[in-house]
N, C-alpha and C. Protein backbone atom coordinates (compact mmCIF):
# COMPACT_ATOMS: atom_id res chain seq x y z
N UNK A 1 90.24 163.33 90.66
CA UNK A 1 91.31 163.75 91.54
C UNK A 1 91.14 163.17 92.93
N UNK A 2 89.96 163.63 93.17
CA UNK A 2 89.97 162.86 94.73
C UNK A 2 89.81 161.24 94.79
N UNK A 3 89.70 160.70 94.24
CA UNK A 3 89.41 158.79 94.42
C UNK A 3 91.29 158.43 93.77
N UNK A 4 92.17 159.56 92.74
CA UNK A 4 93.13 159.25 93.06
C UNK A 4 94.32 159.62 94.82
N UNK A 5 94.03 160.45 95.00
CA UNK A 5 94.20 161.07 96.37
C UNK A 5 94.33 159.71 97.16
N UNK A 6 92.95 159.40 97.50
CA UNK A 6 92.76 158.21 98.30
C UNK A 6 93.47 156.93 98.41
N UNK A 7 93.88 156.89 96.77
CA UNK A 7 94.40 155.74 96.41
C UNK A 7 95.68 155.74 97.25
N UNK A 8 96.04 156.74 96.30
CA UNK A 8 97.68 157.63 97.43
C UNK A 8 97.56 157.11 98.64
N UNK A 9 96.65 157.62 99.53
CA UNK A 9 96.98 157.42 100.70
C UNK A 9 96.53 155.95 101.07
N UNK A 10 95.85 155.46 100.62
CA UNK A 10 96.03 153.71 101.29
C UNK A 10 97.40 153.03 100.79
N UNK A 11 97.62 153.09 99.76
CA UNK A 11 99.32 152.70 99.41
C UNK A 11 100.34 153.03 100.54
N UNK A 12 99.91 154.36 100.79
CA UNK A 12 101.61 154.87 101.69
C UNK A 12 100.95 154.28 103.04
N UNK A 13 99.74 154.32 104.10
CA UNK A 13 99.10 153.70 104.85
C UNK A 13 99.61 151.91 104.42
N UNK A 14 99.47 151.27 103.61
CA UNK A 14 99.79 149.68 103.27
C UNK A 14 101.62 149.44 103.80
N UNK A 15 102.14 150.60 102.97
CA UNK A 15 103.66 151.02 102.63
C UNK A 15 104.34 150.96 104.62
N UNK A 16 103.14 151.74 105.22
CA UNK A 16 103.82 152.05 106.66
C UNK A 16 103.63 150.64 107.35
N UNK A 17 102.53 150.46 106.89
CA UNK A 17 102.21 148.36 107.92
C UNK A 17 103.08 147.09 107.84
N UNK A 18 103.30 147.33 106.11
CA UNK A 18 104.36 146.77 106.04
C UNK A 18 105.69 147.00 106.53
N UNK A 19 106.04 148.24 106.83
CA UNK A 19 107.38 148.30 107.16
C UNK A 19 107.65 148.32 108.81
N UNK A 20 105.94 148.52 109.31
CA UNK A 20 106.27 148.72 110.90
C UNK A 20 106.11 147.06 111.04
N UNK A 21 105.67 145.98 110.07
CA UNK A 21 105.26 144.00 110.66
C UNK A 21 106.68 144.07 110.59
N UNK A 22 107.67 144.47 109.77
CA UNK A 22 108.90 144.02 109.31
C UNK A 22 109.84 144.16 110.33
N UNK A 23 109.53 145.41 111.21
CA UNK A 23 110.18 146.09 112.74
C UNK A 23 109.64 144.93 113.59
N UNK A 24 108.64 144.35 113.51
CA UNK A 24 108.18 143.39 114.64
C UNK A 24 108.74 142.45 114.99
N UNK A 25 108.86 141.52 113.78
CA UNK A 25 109.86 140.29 113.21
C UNK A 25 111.25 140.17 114.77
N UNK A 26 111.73 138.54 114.99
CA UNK A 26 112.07 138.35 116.00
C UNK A 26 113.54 139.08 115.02
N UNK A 27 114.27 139.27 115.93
CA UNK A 27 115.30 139.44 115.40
C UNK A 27 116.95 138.19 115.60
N UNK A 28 117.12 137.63 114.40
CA UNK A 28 118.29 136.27 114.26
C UNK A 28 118.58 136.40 114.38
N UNK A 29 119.89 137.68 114.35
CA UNK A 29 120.98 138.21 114.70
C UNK A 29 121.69 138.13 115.93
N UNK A 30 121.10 137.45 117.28
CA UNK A 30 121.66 138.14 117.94
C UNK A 30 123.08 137.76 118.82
N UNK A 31 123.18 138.33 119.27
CA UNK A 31 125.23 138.46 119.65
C UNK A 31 125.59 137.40 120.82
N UNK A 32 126.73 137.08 121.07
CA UNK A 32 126.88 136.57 122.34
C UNK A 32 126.02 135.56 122.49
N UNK A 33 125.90 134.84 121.73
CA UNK A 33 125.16 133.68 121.99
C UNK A 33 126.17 132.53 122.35
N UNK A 34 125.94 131.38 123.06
CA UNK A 34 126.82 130.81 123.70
C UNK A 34 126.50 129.12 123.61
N UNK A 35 127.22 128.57 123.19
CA UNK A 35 126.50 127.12 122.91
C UNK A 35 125.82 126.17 124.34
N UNK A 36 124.99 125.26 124.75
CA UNK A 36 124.31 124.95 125.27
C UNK A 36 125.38 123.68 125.77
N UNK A 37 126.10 123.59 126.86
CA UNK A 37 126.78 122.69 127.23
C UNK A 37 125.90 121.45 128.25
N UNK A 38 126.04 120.28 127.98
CA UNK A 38 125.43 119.25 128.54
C UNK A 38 126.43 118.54 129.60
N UNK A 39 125.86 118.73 130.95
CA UNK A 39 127.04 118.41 131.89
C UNK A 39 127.13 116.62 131.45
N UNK A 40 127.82 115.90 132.00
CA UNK A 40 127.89 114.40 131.64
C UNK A 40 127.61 113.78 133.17
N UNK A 41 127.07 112.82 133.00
CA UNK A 41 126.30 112.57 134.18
C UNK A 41 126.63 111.01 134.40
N UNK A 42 126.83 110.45 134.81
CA UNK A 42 127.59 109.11 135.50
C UNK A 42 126.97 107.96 135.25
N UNK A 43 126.64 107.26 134.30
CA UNK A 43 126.32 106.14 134.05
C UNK A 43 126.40 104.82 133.79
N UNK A 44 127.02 104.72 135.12
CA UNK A 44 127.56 103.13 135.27
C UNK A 44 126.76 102.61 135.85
N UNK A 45 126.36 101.45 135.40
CA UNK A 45 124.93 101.13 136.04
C UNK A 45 123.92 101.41 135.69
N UNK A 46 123.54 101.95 134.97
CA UNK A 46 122.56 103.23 134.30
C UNK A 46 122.10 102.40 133.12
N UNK A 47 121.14 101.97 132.82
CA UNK A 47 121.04 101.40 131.54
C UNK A 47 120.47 102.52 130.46
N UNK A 48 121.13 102.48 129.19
CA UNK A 48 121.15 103.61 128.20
C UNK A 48 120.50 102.95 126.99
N UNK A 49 118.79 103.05 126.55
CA UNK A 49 118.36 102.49 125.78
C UNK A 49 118.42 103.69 124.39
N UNK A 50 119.37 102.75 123.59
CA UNK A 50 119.51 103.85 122.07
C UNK A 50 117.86 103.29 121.23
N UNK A 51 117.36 104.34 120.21
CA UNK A 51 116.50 103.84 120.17
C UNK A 51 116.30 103.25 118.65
N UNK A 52 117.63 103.47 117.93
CA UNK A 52 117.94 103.05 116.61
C UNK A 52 119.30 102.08 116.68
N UNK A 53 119.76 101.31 115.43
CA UNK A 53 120.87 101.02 115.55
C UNK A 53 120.94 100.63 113.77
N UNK A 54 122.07 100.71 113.68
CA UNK A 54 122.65 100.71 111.95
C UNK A 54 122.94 99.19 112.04
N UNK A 55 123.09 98.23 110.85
CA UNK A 55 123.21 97.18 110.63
C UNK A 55 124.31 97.65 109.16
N UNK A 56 125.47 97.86 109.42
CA UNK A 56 126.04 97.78 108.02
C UNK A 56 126.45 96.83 106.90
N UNK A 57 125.65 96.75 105.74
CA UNK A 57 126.17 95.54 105.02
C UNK A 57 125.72 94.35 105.83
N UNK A 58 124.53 94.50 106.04
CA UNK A 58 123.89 93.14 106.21
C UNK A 58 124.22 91.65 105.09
N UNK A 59 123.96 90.45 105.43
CA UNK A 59 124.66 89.55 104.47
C UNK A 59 123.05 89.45 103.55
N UNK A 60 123.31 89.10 102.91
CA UNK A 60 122.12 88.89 101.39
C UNK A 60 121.26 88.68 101.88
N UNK A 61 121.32 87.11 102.59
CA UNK A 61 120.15 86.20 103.33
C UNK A 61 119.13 87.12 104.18
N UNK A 62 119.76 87.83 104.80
CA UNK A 62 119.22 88.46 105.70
C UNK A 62 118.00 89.71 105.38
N UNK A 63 118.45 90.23 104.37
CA UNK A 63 117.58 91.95 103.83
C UNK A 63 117.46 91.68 102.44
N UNK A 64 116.70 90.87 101.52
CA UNK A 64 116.59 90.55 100.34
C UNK A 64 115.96 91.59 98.90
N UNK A 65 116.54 91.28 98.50
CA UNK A 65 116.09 92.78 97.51
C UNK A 65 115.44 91.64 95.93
N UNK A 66 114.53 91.66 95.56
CA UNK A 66 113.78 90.95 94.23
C UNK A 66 112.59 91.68 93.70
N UNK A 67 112.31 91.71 92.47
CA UNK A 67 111.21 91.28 91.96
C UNK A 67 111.49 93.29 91.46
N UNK A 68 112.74 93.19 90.75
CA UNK A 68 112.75 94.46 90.12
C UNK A 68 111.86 94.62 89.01
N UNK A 69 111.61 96.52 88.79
CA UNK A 69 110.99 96.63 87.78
C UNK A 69 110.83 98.20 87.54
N UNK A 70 110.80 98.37 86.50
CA UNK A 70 110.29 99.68 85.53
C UNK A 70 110.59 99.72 84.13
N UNK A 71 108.77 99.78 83.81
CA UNK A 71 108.34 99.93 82.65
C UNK A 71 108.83 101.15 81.97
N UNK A 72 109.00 101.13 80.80
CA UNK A 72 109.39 102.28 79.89
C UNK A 72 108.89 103.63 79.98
N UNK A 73 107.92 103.76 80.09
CA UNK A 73 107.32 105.37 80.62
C UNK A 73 107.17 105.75 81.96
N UNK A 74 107.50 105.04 83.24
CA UNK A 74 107.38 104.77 84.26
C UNK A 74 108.28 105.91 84.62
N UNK A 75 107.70 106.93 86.01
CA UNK A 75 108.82 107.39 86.39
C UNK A 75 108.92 106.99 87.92
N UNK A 76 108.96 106.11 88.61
CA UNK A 76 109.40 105.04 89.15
C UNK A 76 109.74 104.02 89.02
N UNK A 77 110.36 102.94 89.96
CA UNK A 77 111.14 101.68 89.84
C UNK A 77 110.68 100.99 91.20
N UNK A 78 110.36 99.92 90.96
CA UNK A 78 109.59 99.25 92.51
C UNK A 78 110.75 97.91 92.49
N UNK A 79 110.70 97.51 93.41
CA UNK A 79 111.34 95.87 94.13
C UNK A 79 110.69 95.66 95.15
N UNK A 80 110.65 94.68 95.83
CA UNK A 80 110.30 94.12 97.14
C UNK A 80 112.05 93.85 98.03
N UNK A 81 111.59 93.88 99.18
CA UNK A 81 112.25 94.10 100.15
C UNK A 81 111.41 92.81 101.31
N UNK A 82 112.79 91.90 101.38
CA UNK A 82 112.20 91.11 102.40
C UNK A 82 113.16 90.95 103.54
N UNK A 83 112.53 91.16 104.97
CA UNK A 83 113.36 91.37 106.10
C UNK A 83 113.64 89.67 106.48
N UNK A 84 114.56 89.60 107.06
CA UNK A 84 114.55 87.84 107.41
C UNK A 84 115.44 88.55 108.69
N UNK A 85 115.47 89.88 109.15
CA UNK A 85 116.28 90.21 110.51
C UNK A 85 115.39 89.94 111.85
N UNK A 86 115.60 89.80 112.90
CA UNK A 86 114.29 89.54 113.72
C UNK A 86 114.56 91.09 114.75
N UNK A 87 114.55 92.51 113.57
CA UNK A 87 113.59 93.35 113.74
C UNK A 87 113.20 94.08 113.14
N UNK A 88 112.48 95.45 113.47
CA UNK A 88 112.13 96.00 112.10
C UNK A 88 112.92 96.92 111.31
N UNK A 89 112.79 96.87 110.12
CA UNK A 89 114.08 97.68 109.71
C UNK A 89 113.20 98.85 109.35
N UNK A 90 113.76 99.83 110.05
CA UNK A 90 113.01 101.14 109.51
C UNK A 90 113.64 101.93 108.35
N UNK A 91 114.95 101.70 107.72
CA UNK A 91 114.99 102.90 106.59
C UNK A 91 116.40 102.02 105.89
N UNK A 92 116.15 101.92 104.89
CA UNK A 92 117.72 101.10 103.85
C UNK A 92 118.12 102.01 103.23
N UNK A 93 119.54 101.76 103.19
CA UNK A 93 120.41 102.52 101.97
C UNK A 93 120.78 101.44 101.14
N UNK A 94 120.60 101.58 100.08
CA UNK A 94 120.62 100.93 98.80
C UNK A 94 121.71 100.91 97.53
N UNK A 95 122.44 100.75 97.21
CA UNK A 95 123.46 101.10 95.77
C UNK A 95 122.92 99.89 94.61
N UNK A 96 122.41 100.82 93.43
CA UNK A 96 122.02 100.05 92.47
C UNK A 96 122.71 101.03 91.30
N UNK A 97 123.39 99.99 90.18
CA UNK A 97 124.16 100.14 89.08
C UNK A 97 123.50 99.58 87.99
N UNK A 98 123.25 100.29 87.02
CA UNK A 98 121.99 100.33 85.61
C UNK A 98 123.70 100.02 85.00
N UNK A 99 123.29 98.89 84.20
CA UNK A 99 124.09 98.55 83.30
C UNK A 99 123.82 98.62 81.73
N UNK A 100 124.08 98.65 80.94
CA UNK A 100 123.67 98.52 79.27
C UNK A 100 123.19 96.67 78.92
N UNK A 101 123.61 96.24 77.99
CA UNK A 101 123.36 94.70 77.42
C UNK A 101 124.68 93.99 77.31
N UNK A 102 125.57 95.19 77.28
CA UNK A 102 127.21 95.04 76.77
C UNK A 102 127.59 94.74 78.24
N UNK A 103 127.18 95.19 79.56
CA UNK A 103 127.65 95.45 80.71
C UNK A 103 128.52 96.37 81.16
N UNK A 104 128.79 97.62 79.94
CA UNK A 104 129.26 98.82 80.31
C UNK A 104 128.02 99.49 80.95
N UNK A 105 128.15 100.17 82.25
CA UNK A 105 127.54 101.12 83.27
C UNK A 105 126.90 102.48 82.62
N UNK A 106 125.86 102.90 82.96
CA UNK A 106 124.89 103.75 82.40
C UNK A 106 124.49 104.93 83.66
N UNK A 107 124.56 104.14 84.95
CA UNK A 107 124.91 105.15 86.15
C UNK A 107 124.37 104.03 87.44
N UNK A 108 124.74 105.07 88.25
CA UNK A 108 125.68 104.48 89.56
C UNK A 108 124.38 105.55 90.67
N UNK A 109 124.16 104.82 91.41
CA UNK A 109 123.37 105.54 92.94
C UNK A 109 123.22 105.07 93.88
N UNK A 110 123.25 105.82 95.24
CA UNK A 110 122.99 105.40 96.96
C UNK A 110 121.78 106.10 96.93
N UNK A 111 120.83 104.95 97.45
CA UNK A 111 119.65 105.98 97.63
C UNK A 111 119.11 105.36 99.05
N UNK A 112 118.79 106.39 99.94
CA UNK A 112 117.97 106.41 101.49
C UNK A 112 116.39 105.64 101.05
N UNK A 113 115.88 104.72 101.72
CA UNK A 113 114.28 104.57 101.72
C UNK A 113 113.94 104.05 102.90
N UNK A 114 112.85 105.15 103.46
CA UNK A 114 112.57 105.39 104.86
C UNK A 114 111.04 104.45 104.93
N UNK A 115 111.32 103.27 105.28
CA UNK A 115 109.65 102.37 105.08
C UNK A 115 109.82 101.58 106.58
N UNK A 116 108.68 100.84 106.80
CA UNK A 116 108.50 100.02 108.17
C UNK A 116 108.77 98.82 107.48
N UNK A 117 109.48 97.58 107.45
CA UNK A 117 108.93 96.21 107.44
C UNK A 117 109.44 95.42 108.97
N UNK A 118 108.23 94.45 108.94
CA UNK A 118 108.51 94.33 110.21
C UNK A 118 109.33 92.90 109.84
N UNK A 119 109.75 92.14 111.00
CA UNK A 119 110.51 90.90 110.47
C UNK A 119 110.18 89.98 110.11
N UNK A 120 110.45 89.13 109.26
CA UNK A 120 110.05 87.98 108.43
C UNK A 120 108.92 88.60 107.47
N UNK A 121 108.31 90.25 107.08
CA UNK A 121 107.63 90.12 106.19
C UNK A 121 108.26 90.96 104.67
N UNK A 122 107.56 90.89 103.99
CA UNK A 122 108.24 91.15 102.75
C UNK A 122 106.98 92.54 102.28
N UNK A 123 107.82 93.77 101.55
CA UNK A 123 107.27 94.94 101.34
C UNK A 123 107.41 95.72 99.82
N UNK A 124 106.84 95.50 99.24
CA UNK A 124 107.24 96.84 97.90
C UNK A 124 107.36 98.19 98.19
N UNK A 125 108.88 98.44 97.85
CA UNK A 125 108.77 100.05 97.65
C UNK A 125 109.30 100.57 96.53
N UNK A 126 108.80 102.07 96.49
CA UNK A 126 108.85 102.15 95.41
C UNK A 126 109.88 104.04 95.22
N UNK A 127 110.95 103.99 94.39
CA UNK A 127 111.64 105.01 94.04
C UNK A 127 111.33 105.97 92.91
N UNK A 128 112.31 106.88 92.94
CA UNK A 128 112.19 107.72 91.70
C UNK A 128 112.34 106.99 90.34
N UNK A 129 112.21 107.54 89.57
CA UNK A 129 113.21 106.29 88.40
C UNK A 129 114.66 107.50 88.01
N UNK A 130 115.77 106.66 87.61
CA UNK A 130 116.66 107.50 87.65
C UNK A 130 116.70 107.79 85.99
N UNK A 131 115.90 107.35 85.02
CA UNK A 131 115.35 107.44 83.71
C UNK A 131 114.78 108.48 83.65
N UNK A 132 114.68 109.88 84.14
CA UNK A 132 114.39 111.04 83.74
C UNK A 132 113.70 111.34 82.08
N UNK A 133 114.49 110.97 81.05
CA UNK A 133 113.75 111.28 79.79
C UNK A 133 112.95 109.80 79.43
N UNK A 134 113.02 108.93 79.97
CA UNK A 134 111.77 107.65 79.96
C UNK A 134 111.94 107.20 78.57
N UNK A 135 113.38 106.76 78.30
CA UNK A 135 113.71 106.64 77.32
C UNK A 135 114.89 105.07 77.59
N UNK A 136 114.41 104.36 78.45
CA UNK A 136 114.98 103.03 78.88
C UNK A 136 114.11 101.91 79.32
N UNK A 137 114.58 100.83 79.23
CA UNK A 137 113.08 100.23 80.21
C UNK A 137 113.93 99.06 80.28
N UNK A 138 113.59 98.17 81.60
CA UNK A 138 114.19 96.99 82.38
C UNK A 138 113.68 95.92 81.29
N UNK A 139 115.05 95.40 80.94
CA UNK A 139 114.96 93.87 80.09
C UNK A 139 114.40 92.67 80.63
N UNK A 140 113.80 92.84 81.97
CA UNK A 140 113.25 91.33 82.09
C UNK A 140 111.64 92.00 82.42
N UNK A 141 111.09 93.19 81.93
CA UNK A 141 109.73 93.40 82.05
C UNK A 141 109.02 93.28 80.91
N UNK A 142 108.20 94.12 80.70
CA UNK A 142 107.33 94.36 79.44
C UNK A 142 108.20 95.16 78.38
N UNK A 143 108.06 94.33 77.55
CA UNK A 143 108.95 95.22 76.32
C UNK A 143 107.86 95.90 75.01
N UNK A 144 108.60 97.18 75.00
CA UNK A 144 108.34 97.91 74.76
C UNK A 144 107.38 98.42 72.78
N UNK A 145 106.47 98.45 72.71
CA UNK A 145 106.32 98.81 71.12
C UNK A 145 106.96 99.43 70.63
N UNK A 146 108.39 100.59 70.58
CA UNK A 146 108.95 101.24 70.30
C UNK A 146 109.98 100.70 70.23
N UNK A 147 110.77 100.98 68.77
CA UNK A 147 112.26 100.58 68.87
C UNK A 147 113.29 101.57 68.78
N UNK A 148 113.14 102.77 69.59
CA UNK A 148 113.99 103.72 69.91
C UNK A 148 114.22 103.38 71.26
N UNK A 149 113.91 102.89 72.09
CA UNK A 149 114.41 103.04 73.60
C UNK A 149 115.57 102.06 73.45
N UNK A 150 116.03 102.04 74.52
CA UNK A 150 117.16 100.76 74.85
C UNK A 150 116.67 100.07 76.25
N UNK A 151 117.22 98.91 76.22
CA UNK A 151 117.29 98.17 77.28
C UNK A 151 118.23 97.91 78.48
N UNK A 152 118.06 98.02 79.91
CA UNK A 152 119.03 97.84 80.62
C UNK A 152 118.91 96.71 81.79
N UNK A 153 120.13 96.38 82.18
CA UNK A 153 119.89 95.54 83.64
C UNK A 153 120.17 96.00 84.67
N UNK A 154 120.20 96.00 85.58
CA UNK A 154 119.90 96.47 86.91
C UNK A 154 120.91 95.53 88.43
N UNK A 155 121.73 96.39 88.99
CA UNK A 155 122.44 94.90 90.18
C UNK A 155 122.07 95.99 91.40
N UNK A 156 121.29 95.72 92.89
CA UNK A 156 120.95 95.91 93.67
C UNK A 156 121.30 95.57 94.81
N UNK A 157 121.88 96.12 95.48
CA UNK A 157 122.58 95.92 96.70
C UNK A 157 122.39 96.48 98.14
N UNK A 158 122.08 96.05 98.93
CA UNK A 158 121.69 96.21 100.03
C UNK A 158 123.08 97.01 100.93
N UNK A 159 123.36 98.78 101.32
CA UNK A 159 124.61 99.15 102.01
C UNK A 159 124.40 98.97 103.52
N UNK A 160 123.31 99.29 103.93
CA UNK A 160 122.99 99.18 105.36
C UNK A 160 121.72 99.33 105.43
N UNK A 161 120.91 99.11 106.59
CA UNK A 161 119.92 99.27 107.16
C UNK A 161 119.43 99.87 108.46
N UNK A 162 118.59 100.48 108.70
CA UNK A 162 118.40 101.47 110.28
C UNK A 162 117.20 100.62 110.89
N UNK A 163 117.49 99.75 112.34
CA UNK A 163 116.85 98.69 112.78
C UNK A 163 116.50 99.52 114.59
N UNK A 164 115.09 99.01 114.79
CA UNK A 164 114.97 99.21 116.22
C UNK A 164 116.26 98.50 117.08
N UNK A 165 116.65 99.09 117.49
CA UNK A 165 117.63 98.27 118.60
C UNK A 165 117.16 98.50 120.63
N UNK A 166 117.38 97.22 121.12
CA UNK A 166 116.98 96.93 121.92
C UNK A 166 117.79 96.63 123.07
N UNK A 167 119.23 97.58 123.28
CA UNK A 167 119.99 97.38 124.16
C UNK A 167 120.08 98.02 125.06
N UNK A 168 119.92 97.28 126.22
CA UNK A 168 119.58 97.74 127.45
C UNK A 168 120.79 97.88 128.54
């Protein structure tokens, strides 16, 4: 009886700590909050260094995409990425379309990849694979001992790129 007693009371003692941390807690709620207005300040003359800049649809020559690949059990897909911009590109958006053998489409994606290359050098990176059941594998790699998978091709396209910019 008594070691249950005790028990009792450290529970309802646990029961009160918890509910008085929960009273502590900042409180989100609160009212009348008022958005943070930024006066505008006169800058003519003023030099305004942005510290990114978008390159949309760069031309081919310029942001090169080669040397695709993923193996059949792979759950990634690597290429190289070669900058020929003279700066660094910090993050590409990409659209690549998985085709069949027939050249009917198998699926379609924009994908963000946040990497450093600096200019004139060339970088592997590397994605998810969009092959989830690992039940495909790229026709110009290693082919496969299994003749249940299928084969696909791959078209890679460069949508934009996020480049240091340097305007002063």
């Amino acid at each position: 009886m008594r070691g249950f007693a005790g028990i009792r009371i450290f529970v309802f003692l646990f029961a009160v700590a918890v509910v008085a941390a929960e009273g502590m807690c900042d409180n989100t709620l609160r009212g009348k909050l008022k958005p943070m207005v930024e006066v505008a300040k006169d800058t003519i003359g003023v030099a305004s260094a942005e510290p990114f800049d978008t390159i949309v649809a760069p031309a081919a020559a310029l942001v090169r995409l080669s040397g695709y690949d993923k193996p059949l059990r792979s759950s990634a897909e690597t290429m190289f990425v070669t900058n020929r911009l003279d700066k660094e590109i910090l993050q590409l958006s990409i659209k690549i379309v998985y085709t069949d053998m027939s050249g009917r489409q198998l699926h379609e994606r924009d994908i963000e990849i946040r990497t450093g290359i600096p200019p004139g050098a060339t970088r592997q990176v590397r994605i998810k694979s969009w092959d989830t059941q690992k039940s495909f594998y790229y026709y110009r790699g290693q082919k496969p001992k299994v003749n249940s998978v299928s084969p696909y091709d791959v078209k890679c396209t460069v949508n934009s790129c996020v480049i240091e910019s340097t305007k002063f």
